[in-house]
C-alpha atoms as a PDB file:
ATOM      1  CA  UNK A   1      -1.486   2.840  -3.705  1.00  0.00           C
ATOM      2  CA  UNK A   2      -1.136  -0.437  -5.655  1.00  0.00           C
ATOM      3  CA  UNK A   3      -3.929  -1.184  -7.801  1.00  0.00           C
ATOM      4  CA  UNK A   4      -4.744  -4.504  -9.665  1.00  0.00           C
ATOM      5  CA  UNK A   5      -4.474  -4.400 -13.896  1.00  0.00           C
ATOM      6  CA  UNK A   6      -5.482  -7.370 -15.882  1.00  0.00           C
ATOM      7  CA  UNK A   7      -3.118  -8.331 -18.686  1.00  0.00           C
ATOM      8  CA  UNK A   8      -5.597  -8.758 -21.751  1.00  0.00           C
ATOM      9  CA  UNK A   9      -3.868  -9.998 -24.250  1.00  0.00           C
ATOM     10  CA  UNK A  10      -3.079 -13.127 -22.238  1.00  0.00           C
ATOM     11  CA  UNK A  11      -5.754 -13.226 -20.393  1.00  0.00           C
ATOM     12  CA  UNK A  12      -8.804 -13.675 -22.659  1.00  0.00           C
ATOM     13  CA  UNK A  13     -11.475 -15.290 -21.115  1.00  0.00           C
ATOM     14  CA  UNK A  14     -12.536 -16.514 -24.726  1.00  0.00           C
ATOM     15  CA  UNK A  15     -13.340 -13.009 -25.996  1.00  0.00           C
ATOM     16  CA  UNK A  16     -12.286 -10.475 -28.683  1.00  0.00           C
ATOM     17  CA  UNK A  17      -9.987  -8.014 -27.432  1.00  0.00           C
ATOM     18  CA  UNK A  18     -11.645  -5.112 -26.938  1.00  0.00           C
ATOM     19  CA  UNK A  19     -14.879  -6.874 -25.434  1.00  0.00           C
ATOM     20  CA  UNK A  20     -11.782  -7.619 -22.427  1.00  0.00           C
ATOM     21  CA  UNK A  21     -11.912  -4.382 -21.074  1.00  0.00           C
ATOM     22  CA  UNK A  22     -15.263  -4.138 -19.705  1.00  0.00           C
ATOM     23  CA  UNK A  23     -14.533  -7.900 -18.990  1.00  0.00           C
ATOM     24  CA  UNK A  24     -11.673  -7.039 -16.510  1.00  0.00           C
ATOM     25  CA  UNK A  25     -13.774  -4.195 -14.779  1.00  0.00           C
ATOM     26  CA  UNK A  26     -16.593  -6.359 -13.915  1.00  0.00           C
ATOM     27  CA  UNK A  27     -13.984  -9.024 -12.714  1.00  0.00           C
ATOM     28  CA  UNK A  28     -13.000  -6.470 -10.335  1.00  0.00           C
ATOM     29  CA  UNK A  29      -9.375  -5.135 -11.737  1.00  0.00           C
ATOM     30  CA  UNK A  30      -8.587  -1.669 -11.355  1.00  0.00           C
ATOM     31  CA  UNK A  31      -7.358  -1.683 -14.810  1.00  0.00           C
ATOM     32  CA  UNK A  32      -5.958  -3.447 -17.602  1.00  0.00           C
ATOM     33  CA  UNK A  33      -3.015  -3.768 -20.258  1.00  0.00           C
ATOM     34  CA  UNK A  34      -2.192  -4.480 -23.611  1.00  0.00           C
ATOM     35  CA  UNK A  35       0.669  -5.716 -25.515  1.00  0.00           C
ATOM     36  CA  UNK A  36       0.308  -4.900 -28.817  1.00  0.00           C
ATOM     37  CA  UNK A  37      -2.884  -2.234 -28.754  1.00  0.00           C
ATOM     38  CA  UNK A  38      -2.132  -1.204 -32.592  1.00  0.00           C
ATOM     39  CA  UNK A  39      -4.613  -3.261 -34.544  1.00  0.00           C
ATOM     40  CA  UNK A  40      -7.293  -0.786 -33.372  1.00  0.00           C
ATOM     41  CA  UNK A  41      -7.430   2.636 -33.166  1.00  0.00           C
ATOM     42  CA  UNK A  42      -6.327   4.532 -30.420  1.00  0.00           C
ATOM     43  CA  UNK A  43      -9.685   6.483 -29.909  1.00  0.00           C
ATOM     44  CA  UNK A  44     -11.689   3.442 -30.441  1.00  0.00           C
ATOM     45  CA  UNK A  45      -9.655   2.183 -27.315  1.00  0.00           C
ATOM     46  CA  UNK A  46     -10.099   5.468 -25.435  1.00  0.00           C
ATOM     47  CA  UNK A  47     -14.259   4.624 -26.006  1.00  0.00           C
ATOM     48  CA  UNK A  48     -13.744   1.332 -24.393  1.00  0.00           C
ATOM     49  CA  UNK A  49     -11.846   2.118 -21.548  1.00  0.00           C
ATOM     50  CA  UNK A  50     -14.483   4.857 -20.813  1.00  0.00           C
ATOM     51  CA  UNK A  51     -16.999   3.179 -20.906  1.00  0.00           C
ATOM     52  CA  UNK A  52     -15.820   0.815 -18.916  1.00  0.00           C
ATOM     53  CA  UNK A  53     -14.076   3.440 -16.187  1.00  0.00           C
ATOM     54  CA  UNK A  54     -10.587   2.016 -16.268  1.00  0.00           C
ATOM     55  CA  UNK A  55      -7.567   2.967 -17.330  1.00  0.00           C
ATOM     56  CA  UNK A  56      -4.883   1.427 -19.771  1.00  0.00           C
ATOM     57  CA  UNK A  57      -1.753   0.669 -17.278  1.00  0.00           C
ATOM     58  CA  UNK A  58       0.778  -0.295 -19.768  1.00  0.00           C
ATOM     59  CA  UNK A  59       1.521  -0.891 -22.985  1.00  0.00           C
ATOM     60  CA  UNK A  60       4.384  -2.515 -25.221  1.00  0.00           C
ATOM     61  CA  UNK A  61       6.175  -0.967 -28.252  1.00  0.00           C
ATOM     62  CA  UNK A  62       5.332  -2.633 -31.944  1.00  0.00           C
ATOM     63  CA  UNK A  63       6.770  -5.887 -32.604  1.00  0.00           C
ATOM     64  CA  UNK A  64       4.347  -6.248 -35.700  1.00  0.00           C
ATOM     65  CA  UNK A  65       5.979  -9.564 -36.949  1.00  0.00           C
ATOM     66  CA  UNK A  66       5.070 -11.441 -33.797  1.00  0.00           C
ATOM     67  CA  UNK A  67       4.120 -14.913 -35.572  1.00  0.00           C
ATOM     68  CA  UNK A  68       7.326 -14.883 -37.412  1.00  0.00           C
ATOM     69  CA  UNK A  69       9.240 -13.666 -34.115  1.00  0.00           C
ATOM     70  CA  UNK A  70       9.347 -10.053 -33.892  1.00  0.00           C
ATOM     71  CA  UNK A  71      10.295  -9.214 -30.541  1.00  0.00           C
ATOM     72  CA  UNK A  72      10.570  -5.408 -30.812  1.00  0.00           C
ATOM     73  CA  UNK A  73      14.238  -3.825 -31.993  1.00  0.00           C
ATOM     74  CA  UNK A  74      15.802  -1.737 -29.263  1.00  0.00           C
ATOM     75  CA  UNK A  75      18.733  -3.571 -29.148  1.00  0.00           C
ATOM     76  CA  UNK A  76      19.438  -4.838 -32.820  1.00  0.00           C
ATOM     77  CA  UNK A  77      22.254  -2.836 -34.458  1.00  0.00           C
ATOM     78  CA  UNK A  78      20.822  -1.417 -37.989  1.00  0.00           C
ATOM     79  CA  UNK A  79      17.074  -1.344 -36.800  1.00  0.00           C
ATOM     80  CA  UNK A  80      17.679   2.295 -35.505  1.00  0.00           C
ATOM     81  CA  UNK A  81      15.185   3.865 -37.547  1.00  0.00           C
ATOM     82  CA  UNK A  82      12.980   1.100 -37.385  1.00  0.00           C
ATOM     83  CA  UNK A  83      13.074   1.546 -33.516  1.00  0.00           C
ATOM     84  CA  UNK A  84      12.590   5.052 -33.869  1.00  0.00           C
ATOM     85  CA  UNK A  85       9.142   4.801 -35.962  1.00  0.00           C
ATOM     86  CA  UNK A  86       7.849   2.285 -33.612  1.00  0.00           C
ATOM     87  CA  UNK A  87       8.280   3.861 -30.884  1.00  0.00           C
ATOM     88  CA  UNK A  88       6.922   7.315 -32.405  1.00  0.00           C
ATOM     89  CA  UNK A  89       4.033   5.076 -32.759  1.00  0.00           C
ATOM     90  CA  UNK A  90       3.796   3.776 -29.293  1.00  0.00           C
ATOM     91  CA  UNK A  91       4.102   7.259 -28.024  1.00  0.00           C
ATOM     92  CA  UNK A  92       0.799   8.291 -29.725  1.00  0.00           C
ATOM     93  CA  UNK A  93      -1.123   5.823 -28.419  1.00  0.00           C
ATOM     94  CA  UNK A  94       0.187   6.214 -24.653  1.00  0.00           C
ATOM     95  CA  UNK A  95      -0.612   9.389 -25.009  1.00  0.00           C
ATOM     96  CA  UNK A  96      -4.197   9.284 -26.628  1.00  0.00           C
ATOM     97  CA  UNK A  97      -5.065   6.380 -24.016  1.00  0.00           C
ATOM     98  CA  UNK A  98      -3.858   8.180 -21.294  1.00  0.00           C
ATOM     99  CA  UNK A  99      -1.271   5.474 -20.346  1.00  0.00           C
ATOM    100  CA  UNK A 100       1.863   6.598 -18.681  1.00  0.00           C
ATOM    101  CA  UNK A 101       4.013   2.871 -19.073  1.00  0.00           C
ATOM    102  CA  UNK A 102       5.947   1.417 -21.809  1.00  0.00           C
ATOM    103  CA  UNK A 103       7.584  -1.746 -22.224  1.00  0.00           C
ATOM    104  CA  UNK A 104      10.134  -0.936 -24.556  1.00  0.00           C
ATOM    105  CA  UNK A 105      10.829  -4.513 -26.604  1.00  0.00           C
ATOM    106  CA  UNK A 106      14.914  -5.000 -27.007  1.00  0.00           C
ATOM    107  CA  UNK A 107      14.553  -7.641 -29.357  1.00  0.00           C
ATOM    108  CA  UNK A 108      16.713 -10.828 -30.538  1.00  0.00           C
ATOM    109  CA  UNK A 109      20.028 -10.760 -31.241  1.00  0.00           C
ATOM    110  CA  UNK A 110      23.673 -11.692 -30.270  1.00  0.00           C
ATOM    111  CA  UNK A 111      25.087  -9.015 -31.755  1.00  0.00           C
ATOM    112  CA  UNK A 112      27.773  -7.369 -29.227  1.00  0.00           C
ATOM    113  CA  UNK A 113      27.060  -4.354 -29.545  1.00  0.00           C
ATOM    114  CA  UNK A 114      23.334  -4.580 -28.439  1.00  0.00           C
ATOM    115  CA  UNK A 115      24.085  -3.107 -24.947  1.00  0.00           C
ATOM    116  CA  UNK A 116      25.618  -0.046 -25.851  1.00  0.00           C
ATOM    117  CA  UNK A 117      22.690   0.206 -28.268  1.00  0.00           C
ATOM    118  CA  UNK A 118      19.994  -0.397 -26.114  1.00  0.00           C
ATOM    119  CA  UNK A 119      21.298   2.161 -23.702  1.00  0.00           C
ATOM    120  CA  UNK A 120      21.425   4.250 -26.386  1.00  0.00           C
ATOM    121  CA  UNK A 121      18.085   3.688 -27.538  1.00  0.00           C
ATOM    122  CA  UNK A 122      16.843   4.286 -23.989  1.00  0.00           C
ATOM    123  CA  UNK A 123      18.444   7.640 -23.801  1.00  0.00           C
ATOM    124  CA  UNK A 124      16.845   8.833 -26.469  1.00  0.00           C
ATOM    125  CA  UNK A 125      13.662   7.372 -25.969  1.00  0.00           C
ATOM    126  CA  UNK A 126      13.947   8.843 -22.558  1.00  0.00           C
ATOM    127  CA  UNK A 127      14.270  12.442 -23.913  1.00  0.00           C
ATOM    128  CA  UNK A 128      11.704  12.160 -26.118  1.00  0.00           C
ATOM    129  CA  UNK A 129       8.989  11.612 -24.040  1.00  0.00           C
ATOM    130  CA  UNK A 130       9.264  12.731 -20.275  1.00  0.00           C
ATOM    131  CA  UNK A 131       6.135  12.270 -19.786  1.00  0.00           C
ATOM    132  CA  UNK A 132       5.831   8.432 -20.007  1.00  0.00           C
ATOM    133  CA  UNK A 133       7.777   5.211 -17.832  1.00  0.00           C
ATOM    134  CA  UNK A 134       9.819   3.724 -19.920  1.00  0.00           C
ATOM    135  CA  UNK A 135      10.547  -0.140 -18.854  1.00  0.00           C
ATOM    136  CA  UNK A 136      12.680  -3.052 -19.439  1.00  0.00           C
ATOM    137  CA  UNK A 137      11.450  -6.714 -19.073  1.00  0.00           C
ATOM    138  CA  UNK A 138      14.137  -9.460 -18.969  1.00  0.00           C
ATOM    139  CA  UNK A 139      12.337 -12.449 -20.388  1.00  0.00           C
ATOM    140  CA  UNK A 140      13.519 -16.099 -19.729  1.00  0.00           C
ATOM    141  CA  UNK A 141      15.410 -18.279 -22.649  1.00  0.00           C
ATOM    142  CA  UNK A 142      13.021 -20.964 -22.830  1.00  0.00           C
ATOM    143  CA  UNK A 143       9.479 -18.517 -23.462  1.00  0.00           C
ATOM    144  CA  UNK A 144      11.916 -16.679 -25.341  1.00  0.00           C
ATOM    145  CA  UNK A 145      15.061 -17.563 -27.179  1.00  0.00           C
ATOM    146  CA  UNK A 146      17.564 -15.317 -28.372  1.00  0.00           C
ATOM    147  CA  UNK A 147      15.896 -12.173 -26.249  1.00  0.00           C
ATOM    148  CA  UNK A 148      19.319 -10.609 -25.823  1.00  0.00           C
ATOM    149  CA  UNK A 149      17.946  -9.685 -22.160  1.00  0.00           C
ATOM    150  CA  UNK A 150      17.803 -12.229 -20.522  1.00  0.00           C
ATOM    151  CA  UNK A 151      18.636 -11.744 -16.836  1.00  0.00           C
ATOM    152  CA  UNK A 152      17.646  -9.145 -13.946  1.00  0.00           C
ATOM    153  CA  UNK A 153      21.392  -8.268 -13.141  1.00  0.00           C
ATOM    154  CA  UNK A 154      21.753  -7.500 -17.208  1.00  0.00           C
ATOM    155  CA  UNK A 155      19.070  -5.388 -17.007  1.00  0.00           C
ATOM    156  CA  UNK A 156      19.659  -3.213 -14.035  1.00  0.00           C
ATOM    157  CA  UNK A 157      23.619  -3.146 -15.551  1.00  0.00           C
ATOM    158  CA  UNK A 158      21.647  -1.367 -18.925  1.00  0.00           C
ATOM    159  CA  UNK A 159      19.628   1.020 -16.061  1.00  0.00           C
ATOM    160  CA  UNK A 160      22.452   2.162 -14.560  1.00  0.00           C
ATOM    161  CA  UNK A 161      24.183   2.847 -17.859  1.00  0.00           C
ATOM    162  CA  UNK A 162      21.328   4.588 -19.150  1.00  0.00           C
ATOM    163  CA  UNK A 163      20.688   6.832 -15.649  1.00  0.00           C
ATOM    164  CA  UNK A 164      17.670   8.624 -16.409  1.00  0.00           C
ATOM    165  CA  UNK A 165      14.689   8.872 -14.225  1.00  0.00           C
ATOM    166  CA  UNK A 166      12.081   7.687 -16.450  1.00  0.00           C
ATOM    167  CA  UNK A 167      13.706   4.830 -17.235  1.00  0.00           C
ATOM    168  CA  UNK A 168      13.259   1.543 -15.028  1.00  0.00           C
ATOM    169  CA  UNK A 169      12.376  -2.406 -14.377  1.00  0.00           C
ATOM    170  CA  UNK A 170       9.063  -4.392 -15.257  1.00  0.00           C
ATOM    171  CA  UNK A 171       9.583  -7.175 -12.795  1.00  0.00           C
ATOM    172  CA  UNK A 172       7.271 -10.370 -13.771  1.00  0.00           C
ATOM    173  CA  UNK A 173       7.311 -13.104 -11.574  1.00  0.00           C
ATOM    174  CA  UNK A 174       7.273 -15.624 -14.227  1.00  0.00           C
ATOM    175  CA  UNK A 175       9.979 -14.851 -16.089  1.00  0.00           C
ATOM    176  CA  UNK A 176      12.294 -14.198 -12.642  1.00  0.00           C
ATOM    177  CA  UNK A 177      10.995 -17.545 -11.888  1.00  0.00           C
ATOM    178  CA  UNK A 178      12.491 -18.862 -14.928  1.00  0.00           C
ATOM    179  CA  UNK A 179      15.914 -17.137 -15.212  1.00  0.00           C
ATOM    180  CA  UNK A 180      16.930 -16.844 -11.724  1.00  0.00           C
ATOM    181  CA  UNK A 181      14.975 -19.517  -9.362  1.00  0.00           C
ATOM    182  CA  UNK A 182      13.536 -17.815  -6.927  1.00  0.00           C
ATOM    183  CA  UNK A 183      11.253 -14.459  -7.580  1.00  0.00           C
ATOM    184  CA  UNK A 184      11.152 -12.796  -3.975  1.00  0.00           C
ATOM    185  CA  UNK A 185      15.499 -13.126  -3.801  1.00  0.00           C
ATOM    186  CA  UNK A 186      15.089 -11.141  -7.400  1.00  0.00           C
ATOM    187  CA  UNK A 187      12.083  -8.707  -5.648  1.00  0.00           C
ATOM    188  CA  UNK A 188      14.142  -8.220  -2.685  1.00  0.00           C
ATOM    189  CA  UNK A 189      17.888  -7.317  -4.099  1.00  0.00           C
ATOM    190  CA  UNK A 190      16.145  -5.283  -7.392  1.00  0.00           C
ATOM    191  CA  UNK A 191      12.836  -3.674  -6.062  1.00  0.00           C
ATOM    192  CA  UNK A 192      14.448  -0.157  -6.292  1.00  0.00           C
ATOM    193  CA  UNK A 193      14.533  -0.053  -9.814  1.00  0.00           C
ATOM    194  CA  UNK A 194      10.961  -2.098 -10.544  1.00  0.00           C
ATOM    195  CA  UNK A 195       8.060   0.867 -11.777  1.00  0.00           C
ATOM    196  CA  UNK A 196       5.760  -2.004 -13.160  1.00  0.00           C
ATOM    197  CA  UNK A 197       4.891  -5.968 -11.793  1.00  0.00           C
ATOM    198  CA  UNK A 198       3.321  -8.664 -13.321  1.00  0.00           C
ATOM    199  CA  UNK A 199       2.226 -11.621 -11.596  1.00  0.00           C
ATOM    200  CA  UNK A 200       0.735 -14.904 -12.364  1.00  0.00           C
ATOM    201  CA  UNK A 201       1.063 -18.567 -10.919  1.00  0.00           C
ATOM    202  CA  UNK A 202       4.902 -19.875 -10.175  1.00  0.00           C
ATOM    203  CA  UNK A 203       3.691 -23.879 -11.137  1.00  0.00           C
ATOM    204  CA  UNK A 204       1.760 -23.149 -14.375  1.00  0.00           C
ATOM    205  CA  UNK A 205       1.625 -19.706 -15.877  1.00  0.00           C
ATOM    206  CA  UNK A 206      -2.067 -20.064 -15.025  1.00  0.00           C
ATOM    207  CA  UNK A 207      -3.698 -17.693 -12.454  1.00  0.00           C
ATOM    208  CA  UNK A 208      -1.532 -17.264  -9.018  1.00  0.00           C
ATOM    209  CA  UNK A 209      -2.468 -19.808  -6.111  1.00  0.00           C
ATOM    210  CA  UNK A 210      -2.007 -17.473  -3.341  1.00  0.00           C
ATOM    211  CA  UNK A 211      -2.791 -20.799  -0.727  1.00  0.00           C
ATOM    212  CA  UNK A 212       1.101 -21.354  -1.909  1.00  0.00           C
ATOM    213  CA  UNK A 213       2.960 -19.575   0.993  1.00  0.00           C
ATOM    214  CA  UNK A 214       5.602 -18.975  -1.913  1.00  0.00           C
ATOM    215  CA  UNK A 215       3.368 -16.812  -3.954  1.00  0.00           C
ATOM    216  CA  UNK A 216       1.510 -14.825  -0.992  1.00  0.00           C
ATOM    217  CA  UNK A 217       5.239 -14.435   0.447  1.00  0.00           C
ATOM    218  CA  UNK A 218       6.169 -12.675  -2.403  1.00  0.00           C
ATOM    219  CA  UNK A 219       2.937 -10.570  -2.911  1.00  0.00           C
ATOM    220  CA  UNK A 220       3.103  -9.578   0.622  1.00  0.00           C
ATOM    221  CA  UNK A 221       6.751  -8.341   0.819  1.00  0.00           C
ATOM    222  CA  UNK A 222       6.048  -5.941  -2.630  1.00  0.00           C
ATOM    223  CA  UNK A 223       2.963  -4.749  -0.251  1.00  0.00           C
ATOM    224  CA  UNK A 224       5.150  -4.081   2.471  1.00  0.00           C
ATOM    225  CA  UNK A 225       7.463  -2.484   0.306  1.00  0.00           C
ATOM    226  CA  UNK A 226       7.651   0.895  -0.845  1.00  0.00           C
ATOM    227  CA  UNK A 227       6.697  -0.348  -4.575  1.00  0.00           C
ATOM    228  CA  UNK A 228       3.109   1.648  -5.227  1.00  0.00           C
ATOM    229  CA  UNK A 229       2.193   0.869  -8.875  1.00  0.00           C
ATOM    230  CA  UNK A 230       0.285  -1.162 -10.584  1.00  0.00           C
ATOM    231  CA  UNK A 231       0.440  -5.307 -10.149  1.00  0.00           C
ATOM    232  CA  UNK A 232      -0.574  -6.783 -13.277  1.00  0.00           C
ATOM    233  CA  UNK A 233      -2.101  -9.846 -13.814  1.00  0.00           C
ATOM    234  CA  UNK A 234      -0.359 -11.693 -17.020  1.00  0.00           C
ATOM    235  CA  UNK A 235      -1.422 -15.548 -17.359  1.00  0.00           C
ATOM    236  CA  UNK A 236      -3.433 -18.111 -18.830  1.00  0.00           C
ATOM    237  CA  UNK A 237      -7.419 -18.608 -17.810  1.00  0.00           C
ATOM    238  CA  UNK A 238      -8.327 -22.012 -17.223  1.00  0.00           C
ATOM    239  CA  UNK A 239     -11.678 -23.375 -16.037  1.00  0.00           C
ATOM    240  CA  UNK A 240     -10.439 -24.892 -13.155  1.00  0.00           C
ATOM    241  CA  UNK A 241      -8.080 -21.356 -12.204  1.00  0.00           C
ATOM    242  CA  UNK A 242      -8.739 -20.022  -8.698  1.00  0.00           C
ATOM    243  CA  UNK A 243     -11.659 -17.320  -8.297  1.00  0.00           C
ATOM    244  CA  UNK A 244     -11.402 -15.915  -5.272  1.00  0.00           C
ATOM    245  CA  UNK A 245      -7.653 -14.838  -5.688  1.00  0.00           C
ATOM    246  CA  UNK A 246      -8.271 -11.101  -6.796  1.00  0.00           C
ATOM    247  CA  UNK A 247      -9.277 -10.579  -2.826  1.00  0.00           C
ATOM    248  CA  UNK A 248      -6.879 -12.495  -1.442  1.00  0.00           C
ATOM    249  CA  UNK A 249      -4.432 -10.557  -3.737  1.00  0.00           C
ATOM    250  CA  UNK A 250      -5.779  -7.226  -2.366  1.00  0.00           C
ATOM    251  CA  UNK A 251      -5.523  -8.020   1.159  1.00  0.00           C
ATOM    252  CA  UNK A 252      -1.760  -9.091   0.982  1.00  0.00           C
ATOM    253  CA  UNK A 253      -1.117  -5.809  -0.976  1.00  0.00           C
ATOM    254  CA  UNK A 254      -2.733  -3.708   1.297  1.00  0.00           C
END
């Protein structure tokens, strides 16, 4: 069954983090996730998301550096043992929160030997904890430059390398948008290998406009599909941003 998460990092609605969660459930998500969880405890986010009755869907590994851009290290040839710490770290708090998805952060570099790293990182990662998704996220060149993956056919290249079931593809709609043109031709040739979505609106990276027959195209073919995760909700609030397209979301899921 496909449930509805709100991304709260991103989407803020002009509060602290934590005050998102209970936010998101009276907005009607099934859920919510979080970047970069780590500047709170994990318990105090286990009280929040009980008391608010939803679970964490997903989270990302450390990229602590952020401002200075950190984008995570799973990639980057002599950052093994930074990798390895990080996502030691990640692993706790997955596990404490109770979330079962992890976007595992490759990081910038043009180094060649960052895909025979990353598949190795993968692997290992993989073993470690067979308990937990582990995900890749190609992110476009112009949100993010340098981010050695950078294309859909890359990344399913690095799952097929890696071959391990726990192991698979965060498709956002955004970011296919932005690397390849057209999001549903991206849905429609890599679904098989997608455990995680994230959607928000293709003309701003505001909330999606499902009156676009583009967007509701593409929301109804994952519904039809045999996709049964969660569907994430990663943009922008705005004042003027639709209300009324959580339902309309739901119904073209269903």
């Amino acid at each position: 069954m496909i449930r509805l998460a709100a991304n709260i990092t991103l989407l803020d609605w002009g509060l602290p983090l934590l005050d998102r969660v209970s936010k998101a459930g009276r907005r009607g998500f099934d859920g919510v996730e979080c970047l970069f969880p780590y500047a709170e405890p994990a318990a105090v986010w286990v009280g929040e998301l009980e008391a608010a009755g939803l679970p964490m869907a997903l989270i990302n590994t450390p990229a602590p550096d952020w401002d200075d851009g950190d984008r995570g290290c799973a990639a980057i040839p002599g950052r093994e043992a930074v990798f390895a710490a990080q996502f030691a770290e990640a692993c706790a708090y997955a596990r404490q929160m109770g979330c079962k998805r992890m976007h595992v952060m490759s990081g910038i570099t043009s180094d060649p030997r960052a895909f025979d790293l990353l598949v190795a990182s993968l692997r290992l990662a993989a073993r470690a904890a067979p308990d937990l998704t582990l995900l890749i996220e190609p992110l476009n060149p112009k949100d993010m430059p340098g981010y050695v993956l950078n294309d859909y056919d890359l990344a399913v290249e690095v799952l097929k390398a890696v071959d391990c079931a726990n192991v698979g593809l965060q498709f956002d709609t955004w970011h296919a948008l932005h690397i390849h043109g057209d999001p549903l031709a991206v849905w429609e040739k890599h679904q098989s290998h997608v455990r995680h979505v994230q959607i928000s609106g293709w003309q701003a990276r505001g909330a999606p406009d499902l009156t676009r027959p583009e967007e509701a195209g593409l929301l109804r073919a994952i519904g039809r599909g045999v996709y049964d995760g969660w569907v994430s909700a990663e943009y922008f609030d705005a004042p003027d941003a639709p209300t009324d397209w959580l339902n309309r979301a739901n119904k073209l899921l269903a």
